[in-house]
Protein backbone atom coordinates (compact mmCIF):
# COMPACT_ATOMS: atom_id res chain seq x y z
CA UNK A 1 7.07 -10.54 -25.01
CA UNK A 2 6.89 -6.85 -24.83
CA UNK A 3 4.05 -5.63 -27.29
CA UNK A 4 1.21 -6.91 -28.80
CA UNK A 5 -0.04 -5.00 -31.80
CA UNK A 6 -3.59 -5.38 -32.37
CA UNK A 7 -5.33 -4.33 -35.64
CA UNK A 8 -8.82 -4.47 -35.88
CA UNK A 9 -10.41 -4.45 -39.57
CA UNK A 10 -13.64 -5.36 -41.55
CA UNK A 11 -12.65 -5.32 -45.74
CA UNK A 12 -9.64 -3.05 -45.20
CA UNK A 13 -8.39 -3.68 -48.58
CA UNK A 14 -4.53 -2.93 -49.17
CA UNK A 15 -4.92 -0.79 -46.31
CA UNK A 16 -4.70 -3.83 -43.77
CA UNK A 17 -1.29 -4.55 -46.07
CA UNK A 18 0.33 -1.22 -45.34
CA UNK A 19 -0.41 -0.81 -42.08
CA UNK A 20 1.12 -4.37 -40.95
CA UNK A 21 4.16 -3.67 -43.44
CA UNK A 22 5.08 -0.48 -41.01
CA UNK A 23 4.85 -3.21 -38.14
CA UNK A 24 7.23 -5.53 -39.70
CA UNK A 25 9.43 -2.99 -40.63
CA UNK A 26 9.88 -1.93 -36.81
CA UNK A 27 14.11 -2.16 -34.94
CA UNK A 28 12.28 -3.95 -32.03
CA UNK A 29 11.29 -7.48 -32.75
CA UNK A 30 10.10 -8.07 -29.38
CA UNK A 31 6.26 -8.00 -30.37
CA UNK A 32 3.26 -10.05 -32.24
CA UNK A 33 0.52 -8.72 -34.42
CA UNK A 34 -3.10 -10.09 -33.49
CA UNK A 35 -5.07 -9.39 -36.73
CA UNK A 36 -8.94 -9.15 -35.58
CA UNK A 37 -11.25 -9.57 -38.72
CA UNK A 38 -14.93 -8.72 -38.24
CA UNK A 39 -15.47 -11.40 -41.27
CA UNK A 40 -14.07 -10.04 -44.39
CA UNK A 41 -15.06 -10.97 -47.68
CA UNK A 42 -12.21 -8.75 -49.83
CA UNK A 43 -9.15 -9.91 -50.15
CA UNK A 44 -7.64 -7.94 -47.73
CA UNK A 45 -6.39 -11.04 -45.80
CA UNK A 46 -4.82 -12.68 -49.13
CA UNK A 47 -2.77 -9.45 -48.77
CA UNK A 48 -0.63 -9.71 -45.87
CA UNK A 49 2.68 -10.95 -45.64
CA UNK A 50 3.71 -14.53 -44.78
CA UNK A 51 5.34 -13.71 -41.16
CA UNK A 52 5.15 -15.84 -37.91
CA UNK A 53 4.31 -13.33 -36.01
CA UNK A 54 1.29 -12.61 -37.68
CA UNK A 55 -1.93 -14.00 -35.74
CA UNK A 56 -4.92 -13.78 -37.44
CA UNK A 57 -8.54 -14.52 -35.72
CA UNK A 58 -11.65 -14.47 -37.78
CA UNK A 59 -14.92 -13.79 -35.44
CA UNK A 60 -17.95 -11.86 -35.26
CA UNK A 61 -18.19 -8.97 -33.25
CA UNK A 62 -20.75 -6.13 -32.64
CA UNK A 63 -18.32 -3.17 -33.57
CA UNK A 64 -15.02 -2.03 -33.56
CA UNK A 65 -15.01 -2.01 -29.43
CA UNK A 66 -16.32 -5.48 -29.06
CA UNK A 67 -13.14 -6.36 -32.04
CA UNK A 68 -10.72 -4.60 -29.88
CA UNK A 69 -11.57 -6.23 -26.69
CA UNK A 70 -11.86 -10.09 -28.68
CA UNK A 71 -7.97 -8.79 -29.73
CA UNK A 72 -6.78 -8.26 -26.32
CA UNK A 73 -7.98 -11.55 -24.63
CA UNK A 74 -5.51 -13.00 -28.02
CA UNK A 75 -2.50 -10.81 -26.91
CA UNK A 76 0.23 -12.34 -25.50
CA UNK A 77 2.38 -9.06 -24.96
CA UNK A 78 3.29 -6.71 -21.54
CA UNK A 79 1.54 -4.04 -23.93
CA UNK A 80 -1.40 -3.81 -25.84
CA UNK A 81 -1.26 -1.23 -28.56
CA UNK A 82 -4.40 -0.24 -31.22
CA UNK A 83 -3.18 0.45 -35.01
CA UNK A 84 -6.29 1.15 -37.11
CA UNK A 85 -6.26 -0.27 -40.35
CA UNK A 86 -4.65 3.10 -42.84
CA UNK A 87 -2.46 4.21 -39.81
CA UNK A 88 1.07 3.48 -39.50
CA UNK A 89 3.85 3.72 -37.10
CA UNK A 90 5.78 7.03 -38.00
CA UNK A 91 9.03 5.39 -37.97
CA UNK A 92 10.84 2.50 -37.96
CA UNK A 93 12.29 2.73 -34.69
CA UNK A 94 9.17 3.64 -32.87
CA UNK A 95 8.72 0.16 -31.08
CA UNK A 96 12.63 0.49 -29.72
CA UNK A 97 12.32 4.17 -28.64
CA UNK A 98 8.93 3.24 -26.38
CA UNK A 99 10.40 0.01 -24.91
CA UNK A 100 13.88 1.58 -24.19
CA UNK A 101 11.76 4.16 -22.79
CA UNK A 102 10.29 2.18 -20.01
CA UNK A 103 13.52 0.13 -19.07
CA UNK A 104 14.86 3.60 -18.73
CA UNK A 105 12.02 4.68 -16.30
CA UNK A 106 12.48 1.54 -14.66
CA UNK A 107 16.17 1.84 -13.80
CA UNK A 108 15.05 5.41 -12.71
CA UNK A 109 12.56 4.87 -10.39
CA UNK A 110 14.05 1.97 -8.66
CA UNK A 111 17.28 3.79 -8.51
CA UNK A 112 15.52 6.87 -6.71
CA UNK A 113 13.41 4.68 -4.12
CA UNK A 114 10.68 5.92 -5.31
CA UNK A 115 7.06 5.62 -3.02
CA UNK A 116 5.44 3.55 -6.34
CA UNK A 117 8.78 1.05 -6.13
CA UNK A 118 10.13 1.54 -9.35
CA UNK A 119 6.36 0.71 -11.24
CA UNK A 120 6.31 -0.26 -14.59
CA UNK A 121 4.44 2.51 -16.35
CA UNK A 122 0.99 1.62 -16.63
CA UNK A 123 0.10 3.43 -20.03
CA UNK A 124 2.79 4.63 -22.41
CA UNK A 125 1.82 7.49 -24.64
CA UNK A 126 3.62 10.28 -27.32
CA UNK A 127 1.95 12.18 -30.20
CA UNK A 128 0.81 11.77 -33.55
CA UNK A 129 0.85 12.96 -37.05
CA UNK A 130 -2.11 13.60 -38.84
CA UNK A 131 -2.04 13.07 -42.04
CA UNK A 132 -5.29 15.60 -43.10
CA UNK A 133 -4.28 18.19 -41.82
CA UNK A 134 -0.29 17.47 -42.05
CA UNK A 135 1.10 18.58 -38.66
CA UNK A 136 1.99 16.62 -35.29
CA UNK A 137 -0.73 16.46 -32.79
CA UNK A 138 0.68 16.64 -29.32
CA UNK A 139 -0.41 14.89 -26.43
CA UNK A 140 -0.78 16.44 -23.21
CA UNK A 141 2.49 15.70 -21.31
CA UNK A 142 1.29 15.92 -17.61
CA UNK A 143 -1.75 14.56 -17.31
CA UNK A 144 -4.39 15.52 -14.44
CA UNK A 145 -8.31 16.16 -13.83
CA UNK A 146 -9.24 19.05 -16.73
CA UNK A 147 -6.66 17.60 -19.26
CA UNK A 148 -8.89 14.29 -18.89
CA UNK A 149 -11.95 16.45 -19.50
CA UNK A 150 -10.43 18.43 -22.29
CA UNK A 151 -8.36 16.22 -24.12
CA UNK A 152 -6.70 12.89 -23.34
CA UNK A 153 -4.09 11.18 -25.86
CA UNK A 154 -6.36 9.09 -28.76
CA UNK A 155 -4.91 5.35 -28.73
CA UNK A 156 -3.04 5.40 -31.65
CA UNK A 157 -1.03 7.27 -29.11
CA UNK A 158 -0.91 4.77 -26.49
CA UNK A 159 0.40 1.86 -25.55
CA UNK A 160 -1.58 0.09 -22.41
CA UNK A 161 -0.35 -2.45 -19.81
CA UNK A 162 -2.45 -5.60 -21.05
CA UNK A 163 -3.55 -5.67 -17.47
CA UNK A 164 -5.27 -2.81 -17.41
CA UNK A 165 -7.45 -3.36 -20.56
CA UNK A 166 -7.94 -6.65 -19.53
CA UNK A 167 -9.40 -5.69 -15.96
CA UNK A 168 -11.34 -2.98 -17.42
CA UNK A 169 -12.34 -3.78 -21.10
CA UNK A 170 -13.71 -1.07 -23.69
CA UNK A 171 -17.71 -0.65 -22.87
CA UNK A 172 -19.88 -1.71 -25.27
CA UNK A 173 -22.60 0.76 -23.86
CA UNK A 174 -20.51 3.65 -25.68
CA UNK A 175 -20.40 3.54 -29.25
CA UNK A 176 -18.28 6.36 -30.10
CA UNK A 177 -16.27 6.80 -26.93
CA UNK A 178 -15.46 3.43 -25.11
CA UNK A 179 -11.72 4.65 -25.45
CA UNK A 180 -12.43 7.93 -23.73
CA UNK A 181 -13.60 6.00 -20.62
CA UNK A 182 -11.37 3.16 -20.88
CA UNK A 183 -8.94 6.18 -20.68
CA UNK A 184 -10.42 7.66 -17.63
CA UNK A 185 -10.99 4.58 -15.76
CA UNK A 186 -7.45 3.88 -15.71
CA UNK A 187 -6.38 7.79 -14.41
CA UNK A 188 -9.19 8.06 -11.80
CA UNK A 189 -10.15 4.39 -10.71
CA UNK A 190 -6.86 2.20 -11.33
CA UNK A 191 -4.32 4.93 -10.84
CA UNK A 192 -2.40 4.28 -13.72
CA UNK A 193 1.26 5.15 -13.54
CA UNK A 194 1.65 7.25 -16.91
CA UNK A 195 4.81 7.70 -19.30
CA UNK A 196 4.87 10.84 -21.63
CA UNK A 197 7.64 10.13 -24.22
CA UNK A 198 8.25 13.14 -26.49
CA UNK A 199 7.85 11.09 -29.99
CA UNK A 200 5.64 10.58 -32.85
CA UNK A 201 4.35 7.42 -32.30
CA UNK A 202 1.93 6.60 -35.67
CA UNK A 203 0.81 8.68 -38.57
CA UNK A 204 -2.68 9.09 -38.30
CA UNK A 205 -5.35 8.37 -41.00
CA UNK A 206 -8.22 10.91 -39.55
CA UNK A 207 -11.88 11.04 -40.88
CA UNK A 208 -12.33 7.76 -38.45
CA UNK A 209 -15.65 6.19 -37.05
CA UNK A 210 -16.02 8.64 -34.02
CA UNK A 211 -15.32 11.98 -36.43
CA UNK A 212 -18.15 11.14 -39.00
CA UNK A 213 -20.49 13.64 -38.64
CA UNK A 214 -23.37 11.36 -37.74
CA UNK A 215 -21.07 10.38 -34.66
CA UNK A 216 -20.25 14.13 -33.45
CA UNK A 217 -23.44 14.75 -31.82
CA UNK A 218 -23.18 11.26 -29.95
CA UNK A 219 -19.73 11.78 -29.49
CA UNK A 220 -20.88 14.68 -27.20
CA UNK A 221 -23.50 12.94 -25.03
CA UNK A 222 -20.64 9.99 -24.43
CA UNK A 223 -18.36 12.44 -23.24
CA UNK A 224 -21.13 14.17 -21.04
CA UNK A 225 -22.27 11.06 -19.53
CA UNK A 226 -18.49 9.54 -18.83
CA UNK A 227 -16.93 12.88 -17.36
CA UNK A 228 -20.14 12.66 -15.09
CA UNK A 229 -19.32 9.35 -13.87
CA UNK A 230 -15.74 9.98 -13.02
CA UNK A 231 -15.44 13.81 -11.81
CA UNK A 232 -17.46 16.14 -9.53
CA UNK A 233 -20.02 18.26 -10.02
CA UNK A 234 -17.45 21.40 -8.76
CA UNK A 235 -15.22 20.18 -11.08
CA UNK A 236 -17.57 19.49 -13.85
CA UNK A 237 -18.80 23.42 -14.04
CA UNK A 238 -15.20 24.47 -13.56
CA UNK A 239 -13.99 22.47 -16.68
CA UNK A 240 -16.82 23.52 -18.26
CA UNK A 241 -16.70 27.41 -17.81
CA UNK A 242 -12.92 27.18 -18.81
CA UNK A 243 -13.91 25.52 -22.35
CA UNK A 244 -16.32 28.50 -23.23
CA UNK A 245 -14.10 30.96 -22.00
CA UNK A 246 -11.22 29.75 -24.16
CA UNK A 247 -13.11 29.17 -27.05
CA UNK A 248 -12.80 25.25 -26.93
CA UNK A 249 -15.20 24.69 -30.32
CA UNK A 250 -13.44 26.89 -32.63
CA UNK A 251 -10.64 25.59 -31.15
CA UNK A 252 -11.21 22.60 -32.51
CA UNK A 253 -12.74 23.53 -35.52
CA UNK A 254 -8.97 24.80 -36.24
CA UNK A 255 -7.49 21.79 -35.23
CA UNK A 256 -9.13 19.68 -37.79
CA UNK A 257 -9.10 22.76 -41.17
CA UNK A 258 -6.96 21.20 -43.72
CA UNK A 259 -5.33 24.52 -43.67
CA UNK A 260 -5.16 25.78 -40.15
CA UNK A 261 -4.54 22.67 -38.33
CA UNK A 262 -1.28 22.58 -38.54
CA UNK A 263 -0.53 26.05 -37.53
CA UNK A 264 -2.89 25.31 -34.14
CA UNK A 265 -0.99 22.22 -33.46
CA UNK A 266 2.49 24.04 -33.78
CA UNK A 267 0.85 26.29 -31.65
CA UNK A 268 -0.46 23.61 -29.09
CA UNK A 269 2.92 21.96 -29.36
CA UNK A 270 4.59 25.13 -27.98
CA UNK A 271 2.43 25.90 -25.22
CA UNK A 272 2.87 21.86 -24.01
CA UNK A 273 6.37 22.32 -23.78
CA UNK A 274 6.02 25.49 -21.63
């Protein structure tokens, strides 16, 4: 099996319902959904469609990390890939485009002789749409040291070897930002072979658990503490000086204004393609 699409939920409502239905409604059939339900007492459950690929596993957990890491030790897919209860895939044919994607970079690599042998991509990502502020959000497409620092791709955007997630699960010490060094761990410590595909991947909900403003300050001191642990001080007051000098906050204060966001993503669009 190719994919396993995890989605994580606690009383979702009929937003559990719509977000599955743009799973079912995928080309590819080569996947399984692993519903992971913190305990829900709506009827969100009673709500989802009668489909055999559907797995559903009712446990306690500690927060939406600790969820996400019960849902990968239940996937039985190549991939792992998040879908927060409210998002959806942006099309029907994202599942084919991604997995005809890597066969592609497969034949590629092993055709070429490669020094990695022809690796299966490691982590899979494209771009999103976000629904607040109605434009695409594009994902850095060549990845290295400061774009890690500044900006890697969220995981709606990604689609992770199982392995990896598996070796290295989401910590629970980080509340707000266990993706962020989940993320990093995999560039800096595993090495990850990473696969940019030009696509939007899911349409994007926004206004989630790490952008609540009770979450933005400790957002901050995760990302301080994580970047310390996996780059150099040199590097660290490099990154740094660049973000002040380019304006990094109000840059993203634009990127989230109902009204200028999607005029800085157009623009951030452009510039990745340069």
């Amino acid at each position: 099996m190719r994919f396993s699409i995890l989605v994580v939920c606690l009383n979702a409502g009929e937003k559990l319902q719509r977000t599955v239905e743009s799973i079912i409604r995928q080309t590819c059939t080569d996947y399984e959904i692993v519903i992971k339900d913190g305990g829900s007492v709506d009827e969100s459950l009673n709500l989802l469609p009668d489909d055999p690929r559907i797995t559903v596993v009712r446990k306690k957990d500690s927060g939406i990390y600790d969820a996400m890491n019960q849902a990968v030790l239940e996937a039985q897919g190549e991939y792992v890939y998040f879908l927060n209860c409210g998002d959806a895939f942006h099309e029907e044919t994202v599942l084919q485009t991604i997995s005809d994607e890597i066969d592609r970079k497969n034949r590629q690599d092993g055709d070429s002789n490669q020094r990695d042998g022809g690796k299966t991509p490691d982590i899979v990502y494209g771009n999103i749409y976000d629904m607040l502020t109605r434009s695409m959000v594009s994902s850095n497409p060549s990845m290295d040291a400061f774009g890690c620092y500044r900006n890697v791709p969220c995981h709606q955007a990604c689609f992770y070897k199982k392995q990896l997630v598996s070796e290295h699960p989401f910590s629970l010490e980080y509340q707000v930002r266990a993706d962020y060094e989940q993320f990093l761990w995999c560039f800096f410590k595993a090495r990850a072979a990473l696969l940019y595909v030009p696509v939007l991947i899911a349409d994007y909900e926004g206004g989630g658990f790490s952008e609540s403003k009770s979450n933005l300050k400790k957002s901050a001191l995760e990302h301080k503490k994580i970047v310390g642990t996996y780059m150099t001080k040199g590097q660290l007051i490099k990154y740094k000086a660049i973000m002040i000098l380019t304006l990094a906050g109000f840059r993203t204060y634009l990127s989230h204004h109902p009204v200028w966001g999607k005029l800085y993503n157009d623009l951030k669009k452009k510039l990745y393609r340069k």
